[in-house]
N, C-alpha and C. Protein backbone atom coordinates (compact mmCIF):
# COMPACT_ATOMS: atom_id res chain seq x y z
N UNK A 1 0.84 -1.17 0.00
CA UNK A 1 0.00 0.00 0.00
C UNK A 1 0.88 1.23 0.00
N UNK A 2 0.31 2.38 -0.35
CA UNK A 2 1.60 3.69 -0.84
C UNK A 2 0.66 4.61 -0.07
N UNK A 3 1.16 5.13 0.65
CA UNK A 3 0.57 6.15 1.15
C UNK A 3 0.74 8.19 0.58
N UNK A 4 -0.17 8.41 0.38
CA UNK A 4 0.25 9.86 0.07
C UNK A 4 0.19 11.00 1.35
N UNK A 5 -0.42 10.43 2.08
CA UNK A 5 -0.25 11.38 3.34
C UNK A 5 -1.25 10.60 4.26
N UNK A 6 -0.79 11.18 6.00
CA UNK A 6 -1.35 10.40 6.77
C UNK A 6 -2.68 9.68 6.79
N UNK A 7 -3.69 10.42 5.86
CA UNK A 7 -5.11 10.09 5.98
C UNK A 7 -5.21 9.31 4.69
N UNK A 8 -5.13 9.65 3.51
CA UNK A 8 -5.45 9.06 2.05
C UNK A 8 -4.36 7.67 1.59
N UNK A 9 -4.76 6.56 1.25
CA UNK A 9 -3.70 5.67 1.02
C UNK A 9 -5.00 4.98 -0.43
N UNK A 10 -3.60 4.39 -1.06
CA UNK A 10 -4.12 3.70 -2.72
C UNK A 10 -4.04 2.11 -2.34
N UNK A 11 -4.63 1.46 -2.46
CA UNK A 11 -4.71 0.17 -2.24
C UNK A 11 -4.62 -0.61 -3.87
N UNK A 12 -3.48 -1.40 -4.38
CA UNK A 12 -3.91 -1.91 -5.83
C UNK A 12 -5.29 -3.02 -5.57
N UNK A 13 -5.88 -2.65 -6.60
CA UNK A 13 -7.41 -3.77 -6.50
C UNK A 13 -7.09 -4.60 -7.32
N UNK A 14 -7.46 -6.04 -6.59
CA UNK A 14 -7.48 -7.40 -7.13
C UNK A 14 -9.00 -7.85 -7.35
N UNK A 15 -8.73 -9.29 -7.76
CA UNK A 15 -9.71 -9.41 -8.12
C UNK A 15 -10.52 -10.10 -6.69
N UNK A 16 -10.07 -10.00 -5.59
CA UNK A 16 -10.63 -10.05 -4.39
C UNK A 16 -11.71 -8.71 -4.43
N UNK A 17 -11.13 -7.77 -4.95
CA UNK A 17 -12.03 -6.73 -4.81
C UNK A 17 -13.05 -6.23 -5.47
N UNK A 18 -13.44 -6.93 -6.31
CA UNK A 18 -14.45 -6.87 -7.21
C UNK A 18 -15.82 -6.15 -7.18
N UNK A 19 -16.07 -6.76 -5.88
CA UNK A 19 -17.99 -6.55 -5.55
C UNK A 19 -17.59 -5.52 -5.09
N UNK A 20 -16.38 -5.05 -3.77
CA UNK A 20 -16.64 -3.28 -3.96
C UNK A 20 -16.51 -2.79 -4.85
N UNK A 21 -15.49 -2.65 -5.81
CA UNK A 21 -14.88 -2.19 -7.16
C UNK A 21 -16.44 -1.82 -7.69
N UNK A 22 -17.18 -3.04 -8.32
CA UNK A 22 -18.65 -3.00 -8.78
C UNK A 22 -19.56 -1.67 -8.21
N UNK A 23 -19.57 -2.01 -6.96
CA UNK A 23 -20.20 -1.11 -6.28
C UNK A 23 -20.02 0.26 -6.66
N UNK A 24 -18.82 0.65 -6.45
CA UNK A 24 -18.13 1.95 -6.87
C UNK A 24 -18.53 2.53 -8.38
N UNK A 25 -18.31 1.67 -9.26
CA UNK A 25 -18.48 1.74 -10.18
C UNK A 25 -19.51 2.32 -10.83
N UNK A 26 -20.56 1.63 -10.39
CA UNK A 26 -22.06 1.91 -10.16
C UNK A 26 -22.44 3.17 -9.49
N UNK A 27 -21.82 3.49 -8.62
CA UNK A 27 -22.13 4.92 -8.18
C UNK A 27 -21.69 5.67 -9.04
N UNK A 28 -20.50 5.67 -9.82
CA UNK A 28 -19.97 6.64 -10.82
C UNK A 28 -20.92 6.97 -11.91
N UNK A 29 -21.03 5.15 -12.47
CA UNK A 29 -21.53 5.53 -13.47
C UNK A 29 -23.28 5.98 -13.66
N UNK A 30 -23.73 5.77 -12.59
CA UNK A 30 -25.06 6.74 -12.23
C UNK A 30 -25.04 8.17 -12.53
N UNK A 31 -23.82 8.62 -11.53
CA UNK A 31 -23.52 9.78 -11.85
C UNK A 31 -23.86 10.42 -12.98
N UNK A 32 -22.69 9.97 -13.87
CA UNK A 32 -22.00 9.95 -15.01
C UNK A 32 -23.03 9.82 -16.17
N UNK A 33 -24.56 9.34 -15.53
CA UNK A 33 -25.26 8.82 -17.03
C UNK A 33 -24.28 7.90 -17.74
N UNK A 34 -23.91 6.93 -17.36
CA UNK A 34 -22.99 5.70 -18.42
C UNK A 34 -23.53 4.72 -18.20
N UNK A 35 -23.87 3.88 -18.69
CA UNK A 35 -24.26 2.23 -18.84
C UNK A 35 -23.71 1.40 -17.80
N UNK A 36 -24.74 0.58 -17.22
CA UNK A 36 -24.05 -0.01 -15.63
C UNK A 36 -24.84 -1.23 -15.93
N UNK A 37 -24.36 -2.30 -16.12
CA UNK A 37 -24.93 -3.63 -16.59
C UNK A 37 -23.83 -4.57 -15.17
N UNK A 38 -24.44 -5.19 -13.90
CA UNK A 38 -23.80 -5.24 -13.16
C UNK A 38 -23.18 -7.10 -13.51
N UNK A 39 -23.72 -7.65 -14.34
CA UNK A 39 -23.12 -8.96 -14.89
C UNK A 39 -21.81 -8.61 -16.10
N UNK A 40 -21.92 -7.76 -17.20
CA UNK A 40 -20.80 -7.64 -18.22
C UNK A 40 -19.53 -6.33 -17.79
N UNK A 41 -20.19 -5.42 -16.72
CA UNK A 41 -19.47 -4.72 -15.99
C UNK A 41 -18.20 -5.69 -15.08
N UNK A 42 -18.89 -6.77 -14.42
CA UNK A 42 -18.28 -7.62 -13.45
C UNK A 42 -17.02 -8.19 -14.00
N UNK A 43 -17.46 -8.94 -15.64
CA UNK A 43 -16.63 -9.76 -16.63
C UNK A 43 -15.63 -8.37 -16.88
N UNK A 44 -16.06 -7.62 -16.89
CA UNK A 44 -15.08 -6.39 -17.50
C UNK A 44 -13.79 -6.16 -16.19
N UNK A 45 -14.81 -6.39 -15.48
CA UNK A 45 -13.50 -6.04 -14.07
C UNK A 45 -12.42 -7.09 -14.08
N UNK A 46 -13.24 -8.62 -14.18
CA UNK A 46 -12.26 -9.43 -13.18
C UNK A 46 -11.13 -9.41 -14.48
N UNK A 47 -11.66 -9.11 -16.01
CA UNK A 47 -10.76 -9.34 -17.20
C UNK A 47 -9.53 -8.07 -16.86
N UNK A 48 -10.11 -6.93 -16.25
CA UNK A 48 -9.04 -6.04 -15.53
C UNK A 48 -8.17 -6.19 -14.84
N UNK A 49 -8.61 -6.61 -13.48
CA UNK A 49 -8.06 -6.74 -12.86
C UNK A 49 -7.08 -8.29 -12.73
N UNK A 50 -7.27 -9.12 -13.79
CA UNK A 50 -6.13 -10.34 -13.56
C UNK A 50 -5.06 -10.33 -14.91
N UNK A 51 -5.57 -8.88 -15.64
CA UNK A 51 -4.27 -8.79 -16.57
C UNK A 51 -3.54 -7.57 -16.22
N UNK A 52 -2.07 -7.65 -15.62
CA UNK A 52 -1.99 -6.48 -15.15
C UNK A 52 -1.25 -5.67 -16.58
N UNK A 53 -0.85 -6.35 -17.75
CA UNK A 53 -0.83 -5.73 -18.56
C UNK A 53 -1.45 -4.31 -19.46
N UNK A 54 -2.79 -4.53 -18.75
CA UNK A 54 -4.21 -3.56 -19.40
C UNK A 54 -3.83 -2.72 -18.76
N UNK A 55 -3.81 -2.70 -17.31
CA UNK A 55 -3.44 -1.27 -16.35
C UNK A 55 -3.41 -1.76 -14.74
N UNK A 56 -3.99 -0.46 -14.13
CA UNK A 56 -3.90 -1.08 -12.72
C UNK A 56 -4.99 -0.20 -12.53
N UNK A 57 -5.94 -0.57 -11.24
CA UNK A 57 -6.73 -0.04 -10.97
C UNK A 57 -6.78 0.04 -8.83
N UNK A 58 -6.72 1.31 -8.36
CA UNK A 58 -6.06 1.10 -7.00
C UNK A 58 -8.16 1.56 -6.21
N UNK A 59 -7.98 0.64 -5.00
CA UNK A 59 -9.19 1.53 -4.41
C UNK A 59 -8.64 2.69 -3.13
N UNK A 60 -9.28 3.96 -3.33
CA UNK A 60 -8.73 5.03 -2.67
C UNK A 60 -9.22 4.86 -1.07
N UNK A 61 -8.38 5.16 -0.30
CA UNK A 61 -9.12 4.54 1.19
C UNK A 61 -8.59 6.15 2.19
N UNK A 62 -9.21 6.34 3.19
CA UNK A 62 -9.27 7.54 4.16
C UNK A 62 -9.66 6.68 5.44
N UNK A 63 -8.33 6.45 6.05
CA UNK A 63 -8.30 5.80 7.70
C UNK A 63 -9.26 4.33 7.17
N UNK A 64 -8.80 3.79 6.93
CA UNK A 64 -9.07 1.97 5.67
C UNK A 64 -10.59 2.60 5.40
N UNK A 65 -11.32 3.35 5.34
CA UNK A 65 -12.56 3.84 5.00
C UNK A 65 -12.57 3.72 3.53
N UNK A 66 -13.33 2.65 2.45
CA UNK A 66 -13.23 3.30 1.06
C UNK A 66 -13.93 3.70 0.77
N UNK A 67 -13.23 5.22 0.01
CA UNK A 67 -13.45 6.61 -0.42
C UNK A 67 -13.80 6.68 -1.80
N UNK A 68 -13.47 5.45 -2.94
CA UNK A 68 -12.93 5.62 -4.31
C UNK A 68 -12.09 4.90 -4.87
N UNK A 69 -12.19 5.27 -6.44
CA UNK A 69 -10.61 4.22 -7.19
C UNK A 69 -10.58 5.32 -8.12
N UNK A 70 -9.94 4.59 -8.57
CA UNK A 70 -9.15 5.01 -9.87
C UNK A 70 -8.38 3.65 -10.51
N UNK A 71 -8.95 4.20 -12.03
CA UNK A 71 -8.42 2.81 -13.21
C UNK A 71 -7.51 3.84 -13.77
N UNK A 72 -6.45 2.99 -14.13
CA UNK A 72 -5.71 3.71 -15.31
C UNK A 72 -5.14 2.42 -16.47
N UNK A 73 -5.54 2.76 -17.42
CA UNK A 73 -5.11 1.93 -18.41
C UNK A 73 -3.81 2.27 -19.26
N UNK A 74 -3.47 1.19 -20.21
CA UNK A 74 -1.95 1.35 -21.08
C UNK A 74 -2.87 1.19 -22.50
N UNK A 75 -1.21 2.35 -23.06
CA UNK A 75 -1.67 2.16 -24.54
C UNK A 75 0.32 2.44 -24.89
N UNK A 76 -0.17 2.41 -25.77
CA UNK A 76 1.32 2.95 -26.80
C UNK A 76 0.51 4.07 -27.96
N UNK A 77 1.72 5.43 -27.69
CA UNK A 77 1.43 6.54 -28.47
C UNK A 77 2.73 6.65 -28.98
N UNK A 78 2.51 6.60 -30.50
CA UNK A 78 3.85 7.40 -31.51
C UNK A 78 4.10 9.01 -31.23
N UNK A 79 2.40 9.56 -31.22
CA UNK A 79 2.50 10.92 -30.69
C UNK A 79 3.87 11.44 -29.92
N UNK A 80 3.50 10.52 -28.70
CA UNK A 80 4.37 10.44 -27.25
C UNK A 80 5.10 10.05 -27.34
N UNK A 81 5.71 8.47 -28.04
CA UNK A 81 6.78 8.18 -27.87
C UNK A 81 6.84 7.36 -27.11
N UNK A 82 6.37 6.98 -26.97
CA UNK A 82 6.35 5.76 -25.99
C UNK A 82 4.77 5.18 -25.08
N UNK A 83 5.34 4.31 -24.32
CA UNK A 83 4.22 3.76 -23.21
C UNK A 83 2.94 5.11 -22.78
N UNK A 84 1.42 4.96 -22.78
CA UNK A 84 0.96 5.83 -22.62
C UNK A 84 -0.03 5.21 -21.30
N UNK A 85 -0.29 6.13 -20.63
CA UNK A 85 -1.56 6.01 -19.48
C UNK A 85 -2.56 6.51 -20.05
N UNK A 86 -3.80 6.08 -19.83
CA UNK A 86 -5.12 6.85 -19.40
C UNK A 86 -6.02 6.31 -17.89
N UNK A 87 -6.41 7.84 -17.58
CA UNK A 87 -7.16 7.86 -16.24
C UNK A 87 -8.77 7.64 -17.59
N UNK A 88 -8.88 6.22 -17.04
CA UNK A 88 -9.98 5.24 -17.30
C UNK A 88 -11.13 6.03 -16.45
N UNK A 89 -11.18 5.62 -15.63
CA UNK A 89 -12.02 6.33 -14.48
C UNK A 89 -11.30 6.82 -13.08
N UNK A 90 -11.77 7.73 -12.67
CA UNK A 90 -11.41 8.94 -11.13
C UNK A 90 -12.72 9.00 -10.83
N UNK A 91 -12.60 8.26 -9.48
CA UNK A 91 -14.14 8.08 -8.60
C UNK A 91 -14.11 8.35 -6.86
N UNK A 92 -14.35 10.12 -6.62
CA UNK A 92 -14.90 10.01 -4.94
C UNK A 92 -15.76 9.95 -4.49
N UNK A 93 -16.43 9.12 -3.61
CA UNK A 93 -17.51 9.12 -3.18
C UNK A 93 -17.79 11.09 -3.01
N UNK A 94 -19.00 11.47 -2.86
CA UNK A 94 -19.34 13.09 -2.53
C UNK A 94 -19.10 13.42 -1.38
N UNK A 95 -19.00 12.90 -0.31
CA UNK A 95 -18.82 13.14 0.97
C UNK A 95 -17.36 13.70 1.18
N UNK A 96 -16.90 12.63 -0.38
CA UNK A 96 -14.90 12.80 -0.01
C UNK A 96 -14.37 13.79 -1.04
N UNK A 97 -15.17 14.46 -1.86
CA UNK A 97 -14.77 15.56 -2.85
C UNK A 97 -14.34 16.96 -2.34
N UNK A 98 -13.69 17.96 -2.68
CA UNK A 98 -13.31 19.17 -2.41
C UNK A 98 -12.42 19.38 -1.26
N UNK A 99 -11.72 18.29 -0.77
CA UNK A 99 -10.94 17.96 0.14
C UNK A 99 -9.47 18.22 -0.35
N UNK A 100 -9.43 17.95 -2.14
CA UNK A 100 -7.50 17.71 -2.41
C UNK A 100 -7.20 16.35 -2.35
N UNK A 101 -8.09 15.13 -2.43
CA UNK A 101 -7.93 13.82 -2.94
C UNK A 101 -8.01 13.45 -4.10
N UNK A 102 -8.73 14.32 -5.27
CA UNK A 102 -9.04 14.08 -6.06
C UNK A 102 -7.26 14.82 -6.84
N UNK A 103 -6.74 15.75 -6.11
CA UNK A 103 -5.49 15.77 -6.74
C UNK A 103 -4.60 15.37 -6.07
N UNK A 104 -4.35 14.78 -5.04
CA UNK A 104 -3.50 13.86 -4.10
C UNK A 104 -3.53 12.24 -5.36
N UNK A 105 -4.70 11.85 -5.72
CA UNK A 105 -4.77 10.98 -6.81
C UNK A 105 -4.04 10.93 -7.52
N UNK A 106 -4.09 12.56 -8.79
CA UNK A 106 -3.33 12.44 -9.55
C UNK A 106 -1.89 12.53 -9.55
N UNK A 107 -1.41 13.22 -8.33
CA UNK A 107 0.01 12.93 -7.90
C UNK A 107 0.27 11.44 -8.04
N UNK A 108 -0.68 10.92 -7.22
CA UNK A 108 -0.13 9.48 -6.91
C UNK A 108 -0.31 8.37 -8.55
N UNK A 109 -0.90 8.61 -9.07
CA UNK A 109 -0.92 8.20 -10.41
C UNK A 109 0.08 8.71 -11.27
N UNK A 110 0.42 9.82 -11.52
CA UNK A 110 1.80 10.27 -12.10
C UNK A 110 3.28 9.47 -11.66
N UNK A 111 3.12 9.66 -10.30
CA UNK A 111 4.35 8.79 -9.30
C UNK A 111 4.65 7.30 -10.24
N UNK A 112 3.03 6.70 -10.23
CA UNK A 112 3.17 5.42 -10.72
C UNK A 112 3.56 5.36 -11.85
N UNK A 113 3.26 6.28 -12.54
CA UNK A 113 3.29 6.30 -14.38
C UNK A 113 5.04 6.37 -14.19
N UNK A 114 5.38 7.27 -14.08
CA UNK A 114 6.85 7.51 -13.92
C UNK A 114 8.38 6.34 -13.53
N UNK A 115 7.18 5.34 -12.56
CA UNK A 115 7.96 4.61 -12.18
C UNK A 115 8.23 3.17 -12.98
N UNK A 116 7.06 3.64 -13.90
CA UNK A 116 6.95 2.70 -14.93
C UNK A 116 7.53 2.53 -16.54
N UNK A 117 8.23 3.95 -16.21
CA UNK A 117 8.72 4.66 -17.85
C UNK A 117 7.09 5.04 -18.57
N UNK A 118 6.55 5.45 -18.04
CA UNK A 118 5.27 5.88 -18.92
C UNK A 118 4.95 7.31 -19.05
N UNK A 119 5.15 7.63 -20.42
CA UNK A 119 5.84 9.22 -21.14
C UNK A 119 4.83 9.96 -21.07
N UNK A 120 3.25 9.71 -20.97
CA UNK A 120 2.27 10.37 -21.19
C UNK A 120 0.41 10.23 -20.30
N UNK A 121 0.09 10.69 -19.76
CA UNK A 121 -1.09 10.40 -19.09
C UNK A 121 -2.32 11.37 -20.04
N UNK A 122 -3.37 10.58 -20.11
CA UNK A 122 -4.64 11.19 -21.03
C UNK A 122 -5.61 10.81 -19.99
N UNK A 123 -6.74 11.52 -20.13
CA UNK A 123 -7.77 11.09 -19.56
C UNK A 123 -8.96 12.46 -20.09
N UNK A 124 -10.28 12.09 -19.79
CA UNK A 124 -10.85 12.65 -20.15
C UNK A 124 -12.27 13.35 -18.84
N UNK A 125 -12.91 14.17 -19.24
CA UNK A 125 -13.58 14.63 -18.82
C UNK A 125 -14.69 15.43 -19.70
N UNK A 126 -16.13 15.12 -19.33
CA UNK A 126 -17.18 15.25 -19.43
C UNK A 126 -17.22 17.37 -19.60
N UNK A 127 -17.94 17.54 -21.02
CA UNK A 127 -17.77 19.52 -21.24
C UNK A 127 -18.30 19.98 -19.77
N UNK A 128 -19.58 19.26 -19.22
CA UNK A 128 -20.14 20.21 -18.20
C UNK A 128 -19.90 19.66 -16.92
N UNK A 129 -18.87 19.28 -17.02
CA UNK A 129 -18.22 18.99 -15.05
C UNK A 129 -17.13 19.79 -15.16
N UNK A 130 -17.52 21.22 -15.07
CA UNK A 130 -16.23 22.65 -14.52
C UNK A 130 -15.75 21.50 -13.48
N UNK A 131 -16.11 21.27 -12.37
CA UNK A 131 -15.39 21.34 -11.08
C UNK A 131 -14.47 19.97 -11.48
N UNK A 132 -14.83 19.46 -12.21
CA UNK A 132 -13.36 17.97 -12.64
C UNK A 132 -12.33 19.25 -13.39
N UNK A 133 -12.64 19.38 -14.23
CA UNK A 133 -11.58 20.52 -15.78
C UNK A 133 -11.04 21.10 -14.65
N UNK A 134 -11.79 21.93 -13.86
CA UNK A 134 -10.66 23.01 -12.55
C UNK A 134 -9.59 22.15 -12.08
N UNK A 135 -10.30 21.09 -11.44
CA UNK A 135 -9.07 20.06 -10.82
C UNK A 135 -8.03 19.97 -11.59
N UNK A 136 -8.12 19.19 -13.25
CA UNK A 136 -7.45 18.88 -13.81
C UNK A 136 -6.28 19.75 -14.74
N UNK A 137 -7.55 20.81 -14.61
CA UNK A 137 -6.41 22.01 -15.43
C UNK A 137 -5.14 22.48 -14.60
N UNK A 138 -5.53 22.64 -13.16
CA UNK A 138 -4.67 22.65 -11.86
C UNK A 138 -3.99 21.71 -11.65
N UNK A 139 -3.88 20.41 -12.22
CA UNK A 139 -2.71 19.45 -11.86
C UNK A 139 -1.77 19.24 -13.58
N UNK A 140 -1.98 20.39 -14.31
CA UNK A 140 -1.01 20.74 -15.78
C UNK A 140 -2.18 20.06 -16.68
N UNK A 141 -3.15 19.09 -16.77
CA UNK A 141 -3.77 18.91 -17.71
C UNK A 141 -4.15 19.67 -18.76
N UNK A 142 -4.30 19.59 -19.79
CA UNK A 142 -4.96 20.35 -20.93
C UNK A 142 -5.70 19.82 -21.97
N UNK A 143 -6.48 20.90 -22.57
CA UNK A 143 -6.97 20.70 -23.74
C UNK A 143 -6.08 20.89 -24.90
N UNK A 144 -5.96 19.34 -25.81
CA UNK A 144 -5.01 19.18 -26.72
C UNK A 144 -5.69 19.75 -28.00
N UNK A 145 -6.95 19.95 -28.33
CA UNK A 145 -7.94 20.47 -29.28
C UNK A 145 -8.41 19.42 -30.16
N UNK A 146 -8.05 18.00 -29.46
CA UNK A 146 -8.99 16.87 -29.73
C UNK A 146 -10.11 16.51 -29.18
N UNK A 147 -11.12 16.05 -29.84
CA UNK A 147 -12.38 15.78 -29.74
C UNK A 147 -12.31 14.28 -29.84
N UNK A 148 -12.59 13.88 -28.27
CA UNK A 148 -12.74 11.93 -28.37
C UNK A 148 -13.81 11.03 -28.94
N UNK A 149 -13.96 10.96 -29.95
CA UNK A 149 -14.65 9.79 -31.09
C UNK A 149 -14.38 8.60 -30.83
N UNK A 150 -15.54 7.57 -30.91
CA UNK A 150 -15.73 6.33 -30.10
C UNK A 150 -16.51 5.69 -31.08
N UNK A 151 -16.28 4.13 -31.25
CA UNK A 151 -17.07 3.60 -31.97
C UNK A 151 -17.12 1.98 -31.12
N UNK A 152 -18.77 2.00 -30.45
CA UNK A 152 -18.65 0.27 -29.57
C UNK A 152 -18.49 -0.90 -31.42
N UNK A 153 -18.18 -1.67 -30.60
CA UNK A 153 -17.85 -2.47 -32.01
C UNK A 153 -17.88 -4.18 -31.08
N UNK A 154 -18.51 -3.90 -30.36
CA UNK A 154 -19.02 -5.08 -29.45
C UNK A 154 -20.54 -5.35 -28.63
């Protein structure tokens, strides 16, 4: 476990952790308006979490209390040059938002990227969540003046 300061610690999630993981998930993607199918969601996790090739996905904890996760996945960018991250999903429960966990995170996700030789972190965010873009613009993020296009093909 890695701690970022006395209260907030990253736990990597296995596939022991699933049904919370799920859980979490489900709260996000409520949020979020995203598709929450809690049987092909599940297959999606445990296929996550037992290849650690895809990425890593940690659950965020406050005094072992869990608070949240965060997925980050791998890619390879020519752009970049190498090994690439994306923040998959960034999830605090509301109780645990506006605190500085949500950028204590991305510290601690950079740390990891770094330690991994990984040249580049992407992630995305939704036009009308100001209060994510503030966060993110505040931890160097930017708008590259790409527009993310998606096609399910499953």
């Amino acid at each position: 476990m890695l701690t970022v300061d006395v209260n907030v610690a990253y736990r990597t999630a296995t596939s022991k952790d699933v049904d919370v993981l799920l859980e979490l998930v489900k709260e996000f993607h409520q949020i979020e308006k995203l598709p929450f199918d809690p049987v092909l969601d599940r297959v999606s996790l445990q296929q996550f979490l037992t290849n650690p090739a895809l990425g890593r996905a940690w659950l965020i904890t406050e005094r072992e209390r869990i608070i949240g996760y965060v997925a980050v996945t791998f890619s390879y960018s020519i752009e970049f040059r190498g090994l690439g991250a994306y923040i998959d999903e960034l999830y605090l429960r509301s109780a645990d938002r506006g605190q500085g966990i949500g950028t204590q995170t991305l510290k601690f996700v950079e740390r990891f990227c770094r330690s991994q030789n990984i040249s580049s972190i992407a992630l995305s965010v939704h036009e009308d969540n100001e209060r994510a873009q503030r966060v993110y613009r505040k931890a160097g993020y930017g708008d590259r003046g790409y527009q993310l296009m998606m096609k399910a093909i499953a």
